[in-house]
Structures are given as C-alpha cells and as structure tokens.
PDB file of N, CA and C in Angstrom:
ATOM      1  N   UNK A   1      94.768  22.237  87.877  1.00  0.00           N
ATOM      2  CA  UNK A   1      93.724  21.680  87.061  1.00  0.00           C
ATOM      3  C   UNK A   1      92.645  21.204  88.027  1.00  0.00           C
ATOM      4  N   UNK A   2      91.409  21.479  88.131  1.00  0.00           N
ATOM      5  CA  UNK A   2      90.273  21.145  88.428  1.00  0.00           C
ATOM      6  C   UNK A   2      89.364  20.633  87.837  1.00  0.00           C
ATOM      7  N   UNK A   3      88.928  19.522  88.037  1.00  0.00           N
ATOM      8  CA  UNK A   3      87.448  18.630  87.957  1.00  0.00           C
ATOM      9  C   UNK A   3      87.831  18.681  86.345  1.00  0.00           C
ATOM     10  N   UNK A   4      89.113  17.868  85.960  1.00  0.00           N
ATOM     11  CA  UNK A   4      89.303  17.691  84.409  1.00  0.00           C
ATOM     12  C   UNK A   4      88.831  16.353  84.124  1.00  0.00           C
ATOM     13  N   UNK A   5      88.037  16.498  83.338  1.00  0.00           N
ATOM     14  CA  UNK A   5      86.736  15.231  82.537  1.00  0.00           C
ATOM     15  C   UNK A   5      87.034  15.532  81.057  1.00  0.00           C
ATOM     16  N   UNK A   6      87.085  14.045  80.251  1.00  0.00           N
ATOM     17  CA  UNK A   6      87.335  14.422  78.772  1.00  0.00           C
ATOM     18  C   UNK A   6      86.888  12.890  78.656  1.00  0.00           C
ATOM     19  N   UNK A   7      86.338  12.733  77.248  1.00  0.00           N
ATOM     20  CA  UNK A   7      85.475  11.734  77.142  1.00  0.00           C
ATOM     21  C   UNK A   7      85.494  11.551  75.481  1.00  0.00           C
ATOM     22  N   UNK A   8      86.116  10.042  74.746  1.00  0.00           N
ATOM     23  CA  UNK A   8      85.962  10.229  73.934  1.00  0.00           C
ATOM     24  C   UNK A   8      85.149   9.401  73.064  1.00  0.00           C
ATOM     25  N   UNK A   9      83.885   9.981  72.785  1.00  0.00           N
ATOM     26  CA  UNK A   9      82.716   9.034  72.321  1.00  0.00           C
ATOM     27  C   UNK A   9      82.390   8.927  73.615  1.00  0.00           C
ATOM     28  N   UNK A  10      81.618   7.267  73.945  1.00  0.00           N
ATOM     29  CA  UNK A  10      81.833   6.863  75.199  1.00  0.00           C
ATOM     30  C   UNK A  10      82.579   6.567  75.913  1.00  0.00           C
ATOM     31  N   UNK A  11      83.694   7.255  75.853  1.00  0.00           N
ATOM     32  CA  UNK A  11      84.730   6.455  76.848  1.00  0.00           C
ATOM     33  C   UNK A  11      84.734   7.718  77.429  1.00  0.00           C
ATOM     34  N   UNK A  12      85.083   7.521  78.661  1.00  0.00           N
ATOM     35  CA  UNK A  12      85.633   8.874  79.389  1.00  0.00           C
ATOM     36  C   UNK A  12      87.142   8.243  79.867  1.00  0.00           C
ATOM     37  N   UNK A  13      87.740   9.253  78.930  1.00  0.00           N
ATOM     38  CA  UNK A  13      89.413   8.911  79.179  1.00  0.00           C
ATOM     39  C   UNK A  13      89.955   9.628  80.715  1.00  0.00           C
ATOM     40  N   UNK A  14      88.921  10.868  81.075  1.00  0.00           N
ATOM     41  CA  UNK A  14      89.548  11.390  82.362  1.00  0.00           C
ATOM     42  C   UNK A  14      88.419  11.499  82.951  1.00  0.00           C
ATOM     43  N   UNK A  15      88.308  11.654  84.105  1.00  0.00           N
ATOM     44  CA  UNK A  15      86.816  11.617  84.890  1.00  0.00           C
ATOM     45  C   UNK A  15      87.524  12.381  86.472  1.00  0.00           C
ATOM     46  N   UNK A  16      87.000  13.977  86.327  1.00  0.00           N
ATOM     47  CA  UNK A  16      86.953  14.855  87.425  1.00  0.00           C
ATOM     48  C   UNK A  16      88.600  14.909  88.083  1.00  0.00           C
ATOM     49  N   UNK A  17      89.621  14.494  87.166  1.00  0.00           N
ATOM     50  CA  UNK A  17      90.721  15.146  87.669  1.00  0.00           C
ATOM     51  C   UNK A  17      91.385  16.132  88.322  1.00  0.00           C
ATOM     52  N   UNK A  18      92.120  16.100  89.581  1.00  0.00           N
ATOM     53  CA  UNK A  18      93.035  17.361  90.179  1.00  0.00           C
ATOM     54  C   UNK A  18      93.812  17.336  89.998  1.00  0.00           C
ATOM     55  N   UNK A  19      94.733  18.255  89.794  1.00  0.00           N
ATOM     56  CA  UNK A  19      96.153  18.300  89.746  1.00  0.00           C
ATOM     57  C   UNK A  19      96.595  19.882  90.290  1.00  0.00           C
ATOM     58  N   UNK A  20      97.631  19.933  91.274  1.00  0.00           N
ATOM     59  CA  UNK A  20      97.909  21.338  91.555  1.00  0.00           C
ATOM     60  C   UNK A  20      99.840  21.047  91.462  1.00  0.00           C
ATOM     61  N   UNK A  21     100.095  22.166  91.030  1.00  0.00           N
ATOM     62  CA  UNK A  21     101.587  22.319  91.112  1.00  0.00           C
ATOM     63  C   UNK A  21     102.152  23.503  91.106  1.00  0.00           C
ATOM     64  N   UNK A  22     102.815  23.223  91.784  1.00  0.00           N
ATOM     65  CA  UNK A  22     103.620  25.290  92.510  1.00  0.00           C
ATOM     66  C   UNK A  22     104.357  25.482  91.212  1.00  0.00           C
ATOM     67  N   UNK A  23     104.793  26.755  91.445  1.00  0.00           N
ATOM     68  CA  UNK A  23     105.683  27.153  90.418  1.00  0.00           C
ATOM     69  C   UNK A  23     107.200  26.808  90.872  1.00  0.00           C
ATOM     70  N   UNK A  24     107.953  26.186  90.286  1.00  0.00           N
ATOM     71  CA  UNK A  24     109.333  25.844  90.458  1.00  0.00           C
ATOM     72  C   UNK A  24     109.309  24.076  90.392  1.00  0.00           C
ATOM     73  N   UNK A  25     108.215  23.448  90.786  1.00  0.00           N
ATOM     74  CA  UNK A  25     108.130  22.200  90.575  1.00  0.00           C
ATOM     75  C   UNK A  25     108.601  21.408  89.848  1.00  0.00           C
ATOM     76  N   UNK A  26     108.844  20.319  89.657  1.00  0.00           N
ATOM     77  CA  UNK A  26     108.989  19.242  88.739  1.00  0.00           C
ATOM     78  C   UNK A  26     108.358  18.177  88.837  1.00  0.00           C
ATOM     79  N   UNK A  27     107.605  17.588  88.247  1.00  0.00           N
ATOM     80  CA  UNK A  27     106.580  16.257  88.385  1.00  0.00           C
ATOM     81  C   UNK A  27     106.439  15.232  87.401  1.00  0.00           C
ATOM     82  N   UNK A  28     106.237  14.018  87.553  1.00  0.00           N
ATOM     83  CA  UNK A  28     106.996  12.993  86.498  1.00  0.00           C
ATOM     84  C   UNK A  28     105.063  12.862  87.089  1.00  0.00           C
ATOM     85  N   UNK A  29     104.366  11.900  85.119  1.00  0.00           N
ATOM     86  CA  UNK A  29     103.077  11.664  85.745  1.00  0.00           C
ATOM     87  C   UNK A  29     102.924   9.742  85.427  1.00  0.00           C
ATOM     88  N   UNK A  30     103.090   9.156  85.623  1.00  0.00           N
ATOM     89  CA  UNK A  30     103.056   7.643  85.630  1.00  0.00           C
ATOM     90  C   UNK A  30     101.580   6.784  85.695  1.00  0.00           C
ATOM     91  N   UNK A  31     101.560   6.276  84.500  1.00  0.00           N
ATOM     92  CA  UNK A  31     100.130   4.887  84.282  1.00  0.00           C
ATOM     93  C   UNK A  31     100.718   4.391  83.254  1.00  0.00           C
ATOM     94  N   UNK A  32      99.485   3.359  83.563  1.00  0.00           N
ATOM     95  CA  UNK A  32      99.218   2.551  82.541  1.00  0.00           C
ATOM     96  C   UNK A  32      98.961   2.997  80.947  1.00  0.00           C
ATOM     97  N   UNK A  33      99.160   2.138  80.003  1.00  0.00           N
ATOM     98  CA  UNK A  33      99.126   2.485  78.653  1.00  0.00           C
ATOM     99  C   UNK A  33      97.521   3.139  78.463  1.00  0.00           C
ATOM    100  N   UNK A  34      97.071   4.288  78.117  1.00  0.00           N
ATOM    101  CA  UNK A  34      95.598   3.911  77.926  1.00  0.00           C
ATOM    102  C   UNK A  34      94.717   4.847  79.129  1.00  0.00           C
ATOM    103  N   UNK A  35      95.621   5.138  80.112  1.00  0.00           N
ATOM    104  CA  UNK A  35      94.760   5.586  81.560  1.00  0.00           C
ATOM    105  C   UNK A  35      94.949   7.042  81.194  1.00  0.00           C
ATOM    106  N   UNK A  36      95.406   7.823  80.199  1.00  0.00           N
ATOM    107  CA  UNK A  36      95.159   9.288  80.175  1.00  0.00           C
ATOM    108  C   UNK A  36      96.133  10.092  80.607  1.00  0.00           C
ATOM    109  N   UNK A  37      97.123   9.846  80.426  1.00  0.00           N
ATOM    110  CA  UNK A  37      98.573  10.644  81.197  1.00  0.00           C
ATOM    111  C   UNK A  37      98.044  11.960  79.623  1.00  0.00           C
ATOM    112  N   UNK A  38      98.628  11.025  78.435  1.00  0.00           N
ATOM    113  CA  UNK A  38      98.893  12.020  77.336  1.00  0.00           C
ATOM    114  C   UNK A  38      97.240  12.941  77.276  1.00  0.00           C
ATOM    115  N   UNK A  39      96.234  12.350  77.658  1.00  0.00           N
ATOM    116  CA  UNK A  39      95.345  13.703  77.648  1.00  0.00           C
ATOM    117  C   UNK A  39      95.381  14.703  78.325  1.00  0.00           C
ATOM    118  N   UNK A  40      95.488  14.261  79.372  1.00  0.00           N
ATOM    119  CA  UNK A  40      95.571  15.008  80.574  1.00  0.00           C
ATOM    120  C   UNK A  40      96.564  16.453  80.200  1.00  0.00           C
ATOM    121  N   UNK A  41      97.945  16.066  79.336  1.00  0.00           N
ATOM    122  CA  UNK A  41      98.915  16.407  79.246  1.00  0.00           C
ATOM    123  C   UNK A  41      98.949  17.807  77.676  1.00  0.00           C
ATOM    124  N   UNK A  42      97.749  16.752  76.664  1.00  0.00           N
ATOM    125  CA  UNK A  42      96.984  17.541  75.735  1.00  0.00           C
ATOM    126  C   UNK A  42      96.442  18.607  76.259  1.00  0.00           C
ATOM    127  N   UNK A  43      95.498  18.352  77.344  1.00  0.00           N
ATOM    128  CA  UNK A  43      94.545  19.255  77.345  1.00  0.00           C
ATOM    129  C   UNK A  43      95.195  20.657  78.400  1.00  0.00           C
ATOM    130  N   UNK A  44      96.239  20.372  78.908  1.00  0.00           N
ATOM    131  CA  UNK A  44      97.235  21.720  79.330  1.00  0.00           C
ATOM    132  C   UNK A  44      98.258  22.342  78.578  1.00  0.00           C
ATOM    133  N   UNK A  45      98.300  21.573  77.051  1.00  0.00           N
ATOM    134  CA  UNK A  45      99.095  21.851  76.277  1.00  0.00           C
ATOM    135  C   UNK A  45      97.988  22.924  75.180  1.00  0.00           C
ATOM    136  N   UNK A  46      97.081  22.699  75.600  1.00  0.00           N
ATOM    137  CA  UNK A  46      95.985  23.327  74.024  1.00  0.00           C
ATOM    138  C   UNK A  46      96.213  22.735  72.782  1.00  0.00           C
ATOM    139  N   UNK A  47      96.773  21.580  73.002  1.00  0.00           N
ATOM    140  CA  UNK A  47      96.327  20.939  71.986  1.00  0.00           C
ATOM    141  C   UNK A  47      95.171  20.697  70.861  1.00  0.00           C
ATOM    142  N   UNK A  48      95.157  21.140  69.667  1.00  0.00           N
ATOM    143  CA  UNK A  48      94.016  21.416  69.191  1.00  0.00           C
ATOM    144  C   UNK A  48      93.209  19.601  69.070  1.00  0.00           C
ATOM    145  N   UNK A  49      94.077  19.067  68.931  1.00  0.00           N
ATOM    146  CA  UNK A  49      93.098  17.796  69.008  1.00  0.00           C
ATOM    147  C   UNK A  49      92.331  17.376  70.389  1.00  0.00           C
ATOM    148  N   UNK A  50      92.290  18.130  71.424  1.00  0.00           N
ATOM    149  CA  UNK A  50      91.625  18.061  72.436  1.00  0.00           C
ATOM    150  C   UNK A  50      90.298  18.822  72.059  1.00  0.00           C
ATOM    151  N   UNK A  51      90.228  19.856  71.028  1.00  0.00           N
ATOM    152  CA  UNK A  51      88.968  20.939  70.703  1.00  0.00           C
ATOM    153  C   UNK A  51      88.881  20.062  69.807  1.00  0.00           C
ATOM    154  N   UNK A  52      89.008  19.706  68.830  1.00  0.00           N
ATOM    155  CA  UNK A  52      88.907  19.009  67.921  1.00  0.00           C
ATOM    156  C   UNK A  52      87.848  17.328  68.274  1.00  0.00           C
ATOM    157  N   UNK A  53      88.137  17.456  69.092  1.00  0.00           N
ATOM    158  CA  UNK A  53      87.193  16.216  69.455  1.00  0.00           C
ATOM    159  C   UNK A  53      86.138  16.225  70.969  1.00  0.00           C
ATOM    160  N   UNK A  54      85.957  17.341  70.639  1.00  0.00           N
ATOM    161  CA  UNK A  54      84.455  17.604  71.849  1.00  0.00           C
ATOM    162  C   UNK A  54      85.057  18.581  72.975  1.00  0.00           C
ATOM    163  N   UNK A  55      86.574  18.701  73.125  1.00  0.00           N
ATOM    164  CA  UNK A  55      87.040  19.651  74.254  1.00  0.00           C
ATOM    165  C   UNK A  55      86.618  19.007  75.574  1.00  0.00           C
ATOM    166  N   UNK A  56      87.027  19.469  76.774  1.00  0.00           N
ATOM    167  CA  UNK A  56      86.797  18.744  77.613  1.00  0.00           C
ATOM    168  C   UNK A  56      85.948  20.119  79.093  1.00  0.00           C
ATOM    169  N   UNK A  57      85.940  19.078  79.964  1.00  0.00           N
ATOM    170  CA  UNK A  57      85.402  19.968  80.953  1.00  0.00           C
ATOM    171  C   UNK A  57      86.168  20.112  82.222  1.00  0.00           C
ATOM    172  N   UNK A  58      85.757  20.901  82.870  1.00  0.00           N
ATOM    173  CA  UNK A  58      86.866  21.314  84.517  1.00  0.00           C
ATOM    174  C   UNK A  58      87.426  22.751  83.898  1.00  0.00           C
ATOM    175  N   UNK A  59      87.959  23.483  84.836  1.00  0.00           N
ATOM    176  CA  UNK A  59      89.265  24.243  84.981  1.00  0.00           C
ATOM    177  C   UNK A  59      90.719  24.043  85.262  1.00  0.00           C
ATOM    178  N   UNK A  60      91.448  25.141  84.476  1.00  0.00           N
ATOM    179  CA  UNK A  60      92.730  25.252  84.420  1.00  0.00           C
ATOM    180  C   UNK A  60      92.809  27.028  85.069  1.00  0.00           C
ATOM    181  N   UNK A  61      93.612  26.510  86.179  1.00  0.00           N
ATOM    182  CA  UNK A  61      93.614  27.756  86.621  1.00  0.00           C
ATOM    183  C   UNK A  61      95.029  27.937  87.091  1.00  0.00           C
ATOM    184  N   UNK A  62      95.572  28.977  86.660  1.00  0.00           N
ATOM    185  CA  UNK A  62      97.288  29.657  87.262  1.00  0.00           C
ATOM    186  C   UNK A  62      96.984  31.004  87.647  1.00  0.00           C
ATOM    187  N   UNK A  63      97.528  30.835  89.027  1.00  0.00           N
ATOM    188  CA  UNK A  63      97.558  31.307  90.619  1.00  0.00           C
ATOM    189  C   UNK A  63      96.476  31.922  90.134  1.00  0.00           C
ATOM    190  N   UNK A  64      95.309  31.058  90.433  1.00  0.00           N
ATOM    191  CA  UNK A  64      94.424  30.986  91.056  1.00  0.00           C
ATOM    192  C   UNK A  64      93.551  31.621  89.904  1.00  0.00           C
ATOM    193  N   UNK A  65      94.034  32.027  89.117  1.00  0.00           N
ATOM    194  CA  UNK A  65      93.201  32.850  87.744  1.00  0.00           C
ATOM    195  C   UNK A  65      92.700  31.390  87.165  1.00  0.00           C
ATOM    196  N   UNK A  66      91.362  31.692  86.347  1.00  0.00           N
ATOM    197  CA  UNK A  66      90.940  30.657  85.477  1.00  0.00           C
ATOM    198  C   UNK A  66      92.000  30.864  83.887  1.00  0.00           C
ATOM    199  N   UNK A  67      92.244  30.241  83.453  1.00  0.00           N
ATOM    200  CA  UNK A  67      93.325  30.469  82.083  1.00  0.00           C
ATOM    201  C   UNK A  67      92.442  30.001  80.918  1.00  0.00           C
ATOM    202  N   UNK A  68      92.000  30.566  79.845  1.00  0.00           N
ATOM    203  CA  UNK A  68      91.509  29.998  78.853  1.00  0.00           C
ATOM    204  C   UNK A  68      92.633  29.142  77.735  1.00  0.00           C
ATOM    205  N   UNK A  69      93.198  28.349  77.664  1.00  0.00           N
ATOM    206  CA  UNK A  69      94.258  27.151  77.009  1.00  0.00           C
ATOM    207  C   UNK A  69      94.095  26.679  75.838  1.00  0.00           C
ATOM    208  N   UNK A  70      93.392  27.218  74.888  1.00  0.00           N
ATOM    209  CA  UNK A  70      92.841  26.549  73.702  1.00  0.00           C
ATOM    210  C   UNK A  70      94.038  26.356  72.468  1.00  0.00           C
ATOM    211  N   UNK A  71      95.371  26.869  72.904  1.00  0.00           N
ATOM    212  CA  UNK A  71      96.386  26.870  71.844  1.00  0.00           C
ATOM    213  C   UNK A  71      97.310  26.386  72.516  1.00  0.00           C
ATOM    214  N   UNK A  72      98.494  25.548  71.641  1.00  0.00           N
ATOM    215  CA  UNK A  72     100.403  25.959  72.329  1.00  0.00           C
ATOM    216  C   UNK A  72     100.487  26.980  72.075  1.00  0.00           C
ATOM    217  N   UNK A  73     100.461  28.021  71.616  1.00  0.00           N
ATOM    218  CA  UNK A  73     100.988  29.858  71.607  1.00  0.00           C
ATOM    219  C   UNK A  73     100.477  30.217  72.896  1.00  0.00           C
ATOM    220  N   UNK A  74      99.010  29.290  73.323  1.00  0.00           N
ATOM    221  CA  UNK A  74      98.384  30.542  74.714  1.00  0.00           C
ATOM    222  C   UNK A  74      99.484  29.551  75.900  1.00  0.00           C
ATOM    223  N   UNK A  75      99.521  28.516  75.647  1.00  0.00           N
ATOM    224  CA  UNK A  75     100.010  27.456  77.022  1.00  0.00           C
ATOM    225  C   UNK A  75     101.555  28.191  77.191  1.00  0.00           C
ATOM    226  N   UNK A  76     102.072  28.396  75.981  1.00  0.00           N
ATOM    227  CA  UNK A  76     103.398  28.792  76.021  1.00  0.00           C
ATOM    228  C   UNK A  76     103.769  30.238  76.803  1.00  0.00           C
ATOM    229  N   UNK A  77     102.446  31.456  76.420  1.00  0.00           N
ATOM    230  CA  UNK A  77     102.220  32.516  76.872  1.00  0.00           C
ATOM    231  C   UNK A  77     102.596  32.099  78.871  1.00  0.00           C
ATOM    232  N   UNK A  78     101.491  31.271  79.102  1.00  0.00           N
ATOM    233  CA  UNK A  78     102.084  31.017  80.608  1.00  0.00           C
ATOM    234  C   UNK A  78     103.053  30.005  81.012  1.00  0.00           C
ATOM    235  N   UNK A  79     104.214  30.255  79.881  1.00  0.00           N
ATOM    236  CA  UNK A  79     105.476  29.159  80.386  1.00  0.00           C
ATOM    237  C   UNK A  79     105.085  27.659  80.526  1.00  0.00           C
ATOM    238  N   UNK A  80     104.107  27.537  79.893  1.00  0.00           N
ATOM    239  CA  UNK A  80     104.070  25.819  79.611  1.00  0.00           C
ATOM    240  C   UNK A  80     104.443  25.231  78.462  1.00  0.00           C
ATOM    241  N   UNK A  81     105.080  24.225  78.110  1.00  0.00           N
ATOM    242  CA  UNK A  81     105.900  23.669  76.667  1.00  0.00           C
ATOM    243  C   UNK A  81     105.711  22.245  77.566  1.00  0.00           C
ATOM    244  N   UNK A  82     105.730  21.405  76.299  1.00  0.00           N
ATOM    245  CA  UNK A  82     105.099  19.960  76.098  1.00  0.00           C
ATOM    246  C   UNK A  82     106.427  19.502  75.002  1.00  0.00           C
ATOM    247  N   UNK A  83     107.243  18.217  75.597  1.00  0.00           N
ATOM    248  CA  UNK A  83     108.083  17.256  75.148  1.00  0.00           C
ATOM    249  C   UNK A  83     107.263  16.437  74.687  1.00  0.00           C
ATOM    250  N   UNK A  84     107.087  16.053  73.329  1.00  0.00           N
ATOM    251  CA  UNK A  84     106.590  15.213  72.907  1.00  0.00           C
ATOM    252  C   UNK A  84     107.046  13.284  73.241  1.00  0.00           C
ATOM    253  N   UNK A  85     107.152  12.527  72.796  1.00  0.00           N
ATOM    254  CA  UNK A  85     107.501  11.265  73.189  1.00  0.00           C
ATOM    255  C   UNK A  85     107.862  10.941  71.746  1.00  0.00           C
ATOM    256  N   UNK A  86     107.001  11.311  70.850  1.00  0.00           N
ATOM    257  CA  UNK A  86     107.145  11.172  69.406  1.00  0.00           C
ATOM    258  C   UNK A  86     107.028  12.109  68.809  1.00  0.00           C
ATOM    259  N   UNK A  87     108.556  12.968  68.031  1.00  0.00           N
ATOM    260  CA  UNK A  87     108.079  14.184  67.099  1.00  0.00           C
ATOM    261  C   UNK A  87     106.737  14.217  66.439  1.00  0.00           C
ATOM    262  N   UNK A  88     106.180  15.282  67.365  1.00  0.00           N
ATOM    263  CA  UNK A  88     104.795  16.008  65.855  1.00  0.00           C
ATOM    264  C   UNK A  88     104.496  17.179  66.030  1.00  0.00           C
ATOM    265  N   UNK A  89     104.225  17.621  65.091  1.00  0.00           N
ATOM    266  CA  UNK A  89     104.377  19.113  64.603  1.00  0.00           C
ATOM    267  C   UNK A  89     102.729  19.658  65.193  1.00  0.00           C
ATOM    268  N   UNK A  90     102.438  20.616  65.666  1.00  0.00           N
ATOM    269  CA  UNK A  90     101.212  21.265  65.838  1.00  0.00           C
ATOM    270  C   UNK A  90     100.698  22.098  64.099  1.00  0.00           C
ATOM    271  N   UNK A  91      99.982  21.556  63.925  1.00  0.00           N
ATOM    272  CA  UNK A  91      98.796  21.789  62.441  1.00  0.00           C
ATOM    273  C   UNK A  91      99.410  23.330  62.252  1.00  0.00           C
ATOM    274  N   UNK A  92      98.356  23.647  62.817  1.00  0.00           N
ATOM    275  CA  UNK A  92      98.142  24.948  63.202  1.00  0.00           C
ATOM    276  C   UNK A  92      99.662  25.975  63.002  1.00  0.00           C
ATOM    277  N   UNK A  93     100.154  25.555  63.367  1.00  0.00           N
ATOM    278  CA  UNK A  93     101.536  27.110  63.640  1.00  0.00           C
ATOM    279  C   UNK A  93     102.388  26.445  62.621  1.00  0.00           C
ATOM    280  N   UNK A  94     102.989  27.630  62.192  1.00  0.00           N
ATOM    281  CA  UNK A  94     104.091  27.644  61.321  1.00  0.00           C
ATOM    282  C   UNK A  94     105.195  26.922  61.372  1.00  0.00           C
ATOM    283  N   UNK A  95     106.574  26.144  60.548  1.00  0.00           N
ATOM    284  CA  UNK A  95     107.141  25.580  61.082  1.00  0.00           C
ATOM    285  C   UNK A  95     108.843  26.243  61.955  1.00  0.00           C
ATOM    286  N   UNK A  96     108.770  27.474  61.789  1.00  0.00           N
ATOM    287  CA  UNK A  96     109.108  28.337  62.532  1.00  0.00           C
ATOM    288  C   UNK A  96     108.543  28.200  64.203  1.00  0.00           C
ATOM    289  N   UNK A  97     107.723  28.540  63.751  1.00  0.00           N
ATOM    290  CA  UNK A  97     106.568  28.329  65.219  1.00  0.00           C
ATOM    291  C   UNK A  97     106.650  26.825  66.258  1.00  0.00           C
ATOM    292  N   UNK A  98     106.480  25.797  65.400  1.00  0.00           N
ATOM    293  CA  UNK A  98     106.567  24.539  65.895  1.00  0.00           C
ATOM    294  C   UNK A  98     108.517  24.105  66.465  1.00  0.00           C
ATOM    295  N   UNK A  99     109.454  24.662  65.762  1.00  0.00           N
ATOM    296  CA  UNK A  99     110.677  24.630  66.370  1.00  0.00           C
ATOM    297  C   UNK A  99     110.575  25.410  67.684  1.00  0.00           C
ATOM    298  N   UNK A 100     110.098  27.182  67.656  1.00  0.00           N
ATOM    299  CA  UNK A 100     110.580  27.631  68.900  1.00  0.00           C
ATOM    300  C   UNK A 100     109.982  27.668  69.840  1.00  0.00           C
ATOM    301  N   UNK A 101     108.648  26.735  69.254  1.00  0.00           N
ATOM    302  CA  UNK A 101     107.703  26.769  70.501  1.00  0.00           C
ATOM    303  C   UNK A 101     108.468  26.604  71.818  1.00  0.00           C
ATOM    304  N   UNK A 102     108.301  27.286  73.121  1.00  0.00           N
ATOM    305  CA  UNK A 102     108.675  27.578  74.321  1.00  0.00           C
ATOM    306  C   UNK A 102     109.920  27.508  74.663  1.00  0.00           C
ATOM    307  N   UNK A 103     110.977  27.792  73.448  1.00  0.00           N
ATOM    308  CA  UNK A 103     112.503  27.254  73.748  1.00  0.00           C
ATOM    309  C   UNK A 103     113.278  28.178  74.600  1.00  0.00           C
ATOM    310  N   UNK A 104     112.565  29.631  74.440  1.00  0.00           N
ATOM    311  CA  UNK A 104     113.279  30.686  75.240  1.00  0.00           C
ATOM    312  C   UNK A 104     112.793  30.230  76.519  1.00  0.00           C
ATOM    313  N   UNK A 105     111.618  30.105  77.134  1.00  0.00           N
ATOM    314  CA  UNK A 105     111.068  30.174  77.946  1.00  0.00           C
ATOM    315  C   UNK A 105     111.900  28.555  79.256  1.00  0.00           C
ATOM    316  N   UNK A 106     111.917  27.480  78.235  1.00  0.00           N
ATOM    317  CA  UNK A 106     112.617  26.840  78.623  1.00  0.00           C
ATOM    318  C   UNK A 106     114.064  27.235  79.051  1.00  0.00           C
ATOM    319  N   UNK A 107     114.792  27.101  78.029  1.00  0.00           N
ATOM    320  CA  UNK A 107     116.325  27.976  78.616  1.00  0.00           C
ATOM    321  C   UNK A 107     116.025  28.825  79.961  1.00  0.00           C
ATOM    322  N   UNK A 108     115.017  29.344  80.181  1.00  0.00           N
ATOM    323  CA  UNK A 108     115.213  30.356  81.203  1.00  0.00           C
ATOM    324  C   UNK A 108     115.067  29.488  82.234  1.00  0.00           C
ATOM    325  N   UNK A 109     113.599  28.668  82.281  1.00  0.00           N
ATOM    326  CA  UNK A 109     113.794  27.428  83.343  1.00  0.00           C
ATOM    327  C   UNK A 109     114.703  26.804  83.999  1.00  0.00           C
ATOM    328  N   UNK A 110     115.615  26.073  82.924  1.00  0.00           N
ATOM    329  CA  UNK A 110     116.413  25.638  83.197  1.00  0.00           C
ATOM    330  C   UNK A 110     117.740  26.309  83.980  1.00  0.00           C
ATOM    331  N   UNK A 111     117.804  27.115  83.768  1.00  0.00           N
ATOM    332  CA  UNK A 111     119.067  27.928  84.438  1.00  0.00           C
ATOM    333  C   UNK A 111     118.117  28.491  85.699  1.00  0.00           C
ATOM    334  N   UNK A 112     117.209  28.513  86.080  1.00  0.00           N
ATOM    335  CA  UNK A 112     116.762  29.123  86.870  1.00  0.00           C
ATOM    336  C   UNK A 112     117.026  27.701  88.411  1.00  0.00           C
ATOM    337  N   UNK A 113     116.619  26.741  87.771  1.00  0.00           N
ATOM    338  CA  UNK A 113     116.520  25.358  87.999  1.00  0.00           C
ATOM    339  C   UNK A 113     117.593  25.234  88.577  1.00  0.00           C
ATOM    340  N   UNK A 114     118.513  24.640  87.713  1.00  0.00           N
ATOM    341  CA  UNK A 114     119.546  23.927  87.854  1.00  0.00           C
ATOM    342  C   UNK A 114     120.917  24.678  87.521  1.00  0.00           C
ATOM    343  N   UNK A 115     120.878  26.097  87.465  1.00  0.00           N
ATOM    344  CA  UNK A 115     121.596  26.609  86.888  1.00  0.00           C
ATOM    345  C   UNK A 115     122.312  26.949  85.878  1.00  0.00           C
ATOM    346  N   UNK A 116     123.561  28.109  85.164  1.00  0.00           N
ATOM    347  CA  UNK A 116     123.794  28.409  84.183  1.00  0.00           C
ATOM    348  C   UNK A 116     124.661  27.439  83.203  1.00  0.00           C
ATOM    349  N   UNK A 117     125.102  26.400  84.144  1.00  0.00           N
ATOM    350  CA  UNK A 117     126.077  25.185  83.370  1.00  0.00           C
ATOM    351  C   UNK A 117     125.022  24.446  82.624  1.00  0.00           C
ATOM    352  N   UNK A 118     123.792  24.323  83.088  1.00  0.00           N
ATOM    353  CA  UNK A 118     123.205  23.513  82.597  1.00  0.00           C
ATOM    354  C   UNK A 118     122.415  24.337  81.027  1.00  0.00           C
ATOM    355  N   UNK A 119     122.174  25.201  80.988  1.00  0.00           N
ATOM    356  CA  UNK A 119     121.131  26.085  80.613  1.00  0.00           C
ATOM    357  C   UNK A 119     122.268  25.944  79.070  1.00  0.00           C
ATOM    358  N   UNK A 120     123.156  26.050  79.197  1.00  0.00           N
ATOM    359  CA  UNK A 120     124.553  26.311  78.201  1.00  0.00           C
ATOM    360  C   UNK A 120     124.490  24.768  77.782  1.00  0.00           C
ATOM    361  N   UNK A 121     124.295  23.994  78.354  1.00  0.00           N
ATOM    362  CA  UNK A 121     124.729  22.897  77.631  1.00  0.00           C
ATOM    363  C   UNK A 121     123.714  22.445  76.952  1.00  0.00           C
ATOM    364  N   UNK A 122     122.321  22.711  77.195  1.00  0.00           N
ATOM    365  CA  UNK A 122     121.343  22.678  76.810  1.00  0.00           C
ATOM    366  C   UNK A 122     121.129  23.308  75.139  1.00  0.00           C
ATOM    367  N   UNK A 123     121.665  24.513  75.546  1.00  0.00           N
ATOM    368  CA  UNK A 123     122.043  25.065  74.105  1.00  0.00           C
ATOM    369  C   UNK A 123     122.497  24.513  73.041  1.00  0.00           C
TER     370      UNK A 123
END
C-alpha cells in the first residue's frame, strides 16, 4: 500500500500511509480506538463503504502491479479475506457469497503455513 489517504468529511482518518508485506507473512496491526487500523483494513478489503463515502487515495499494488480493489470478490481474487471483529455481511454479494468469501483460499493458506494438521482442524 502506498501514500494511502482517506478522509472522512474533514477528518482525515489516514494521511499518506505505507505498508509493504511479502507474501507468506503474517502481521498483527495495533492502535488506538479511532487511529484507522479498520480503514486501512476496509480499504484493502474493497469494502464498498470505503467507495461509498468518497473512496480514498494512494496505491495498492501486488508484486509490484497497481491492483484496482473496489470489491471483496476482486480482494479475494488476489487471496485477500478480511476477519471481521463483528459479524457483517457485505451488501452487495449474495449470502452464499458472504459465507465463502475466501474460505478456499484460506484453507490453502493455512496448510501452506502451518501445515496439514492445522488446515483439517480448521475445517
């Protein structure tokens, strides 16, 4: 993620953010109530309430490609899935859709990760 800025009304909830992470990673993101973890976290998810309220600015780029992110179907397309904190359903997709959002893709993670004991229990 590059030079990620999102602003709501006057507030600017993110202002020129970086973030880079390899593939295989794991990263925990930690603040304060209020400092923008969950936008930050929206706006790589395609969350439509990120378009929904002015969209934001910077790039999202995987290896090194710019990625256009405007959905969970496109985020999911490049193996990204979002744990909510509090069940909610995405508007938009079916509720078919909203269960399997990235579950294969996960399973595969996980065993890739931590291996096949885990991937099974996960199941």
């Amino acid at each position: 993620m590059k030079n990620i800025s999102k602003k709501f009304g006057n507030h600017a909830a993110l202002d020129n953010i970086n973030l880079s992470i390899s593939s295989g990673e794991i990263h925990g993101l930690a603040g304060a109530n209020g400092s923008g973890k969950s936008t930050l976290l929206n706006i790589l998810f395609g969350n439509p309430m990120i378009r929904n309220t002015g969209g934001y600015s910077g790039e999202i780029l995987i290896h090194g490609k710019k990625a256009n992110i405007h959905s969970p179907k496109i985020s999911s397309e490049y193996g990204i899935g979002m744990i909510h904190q509090e069940f909610a359903l995405i508007p938009a997709m079916s509720v078919y859709e909203n269960i399997t959002l990235s579950k294969e893709k996960t399973y595969l993670l996980t065993e890739k990760i931590f291996g096949r004991t885990f991937s099974l229990i996960d199941k």
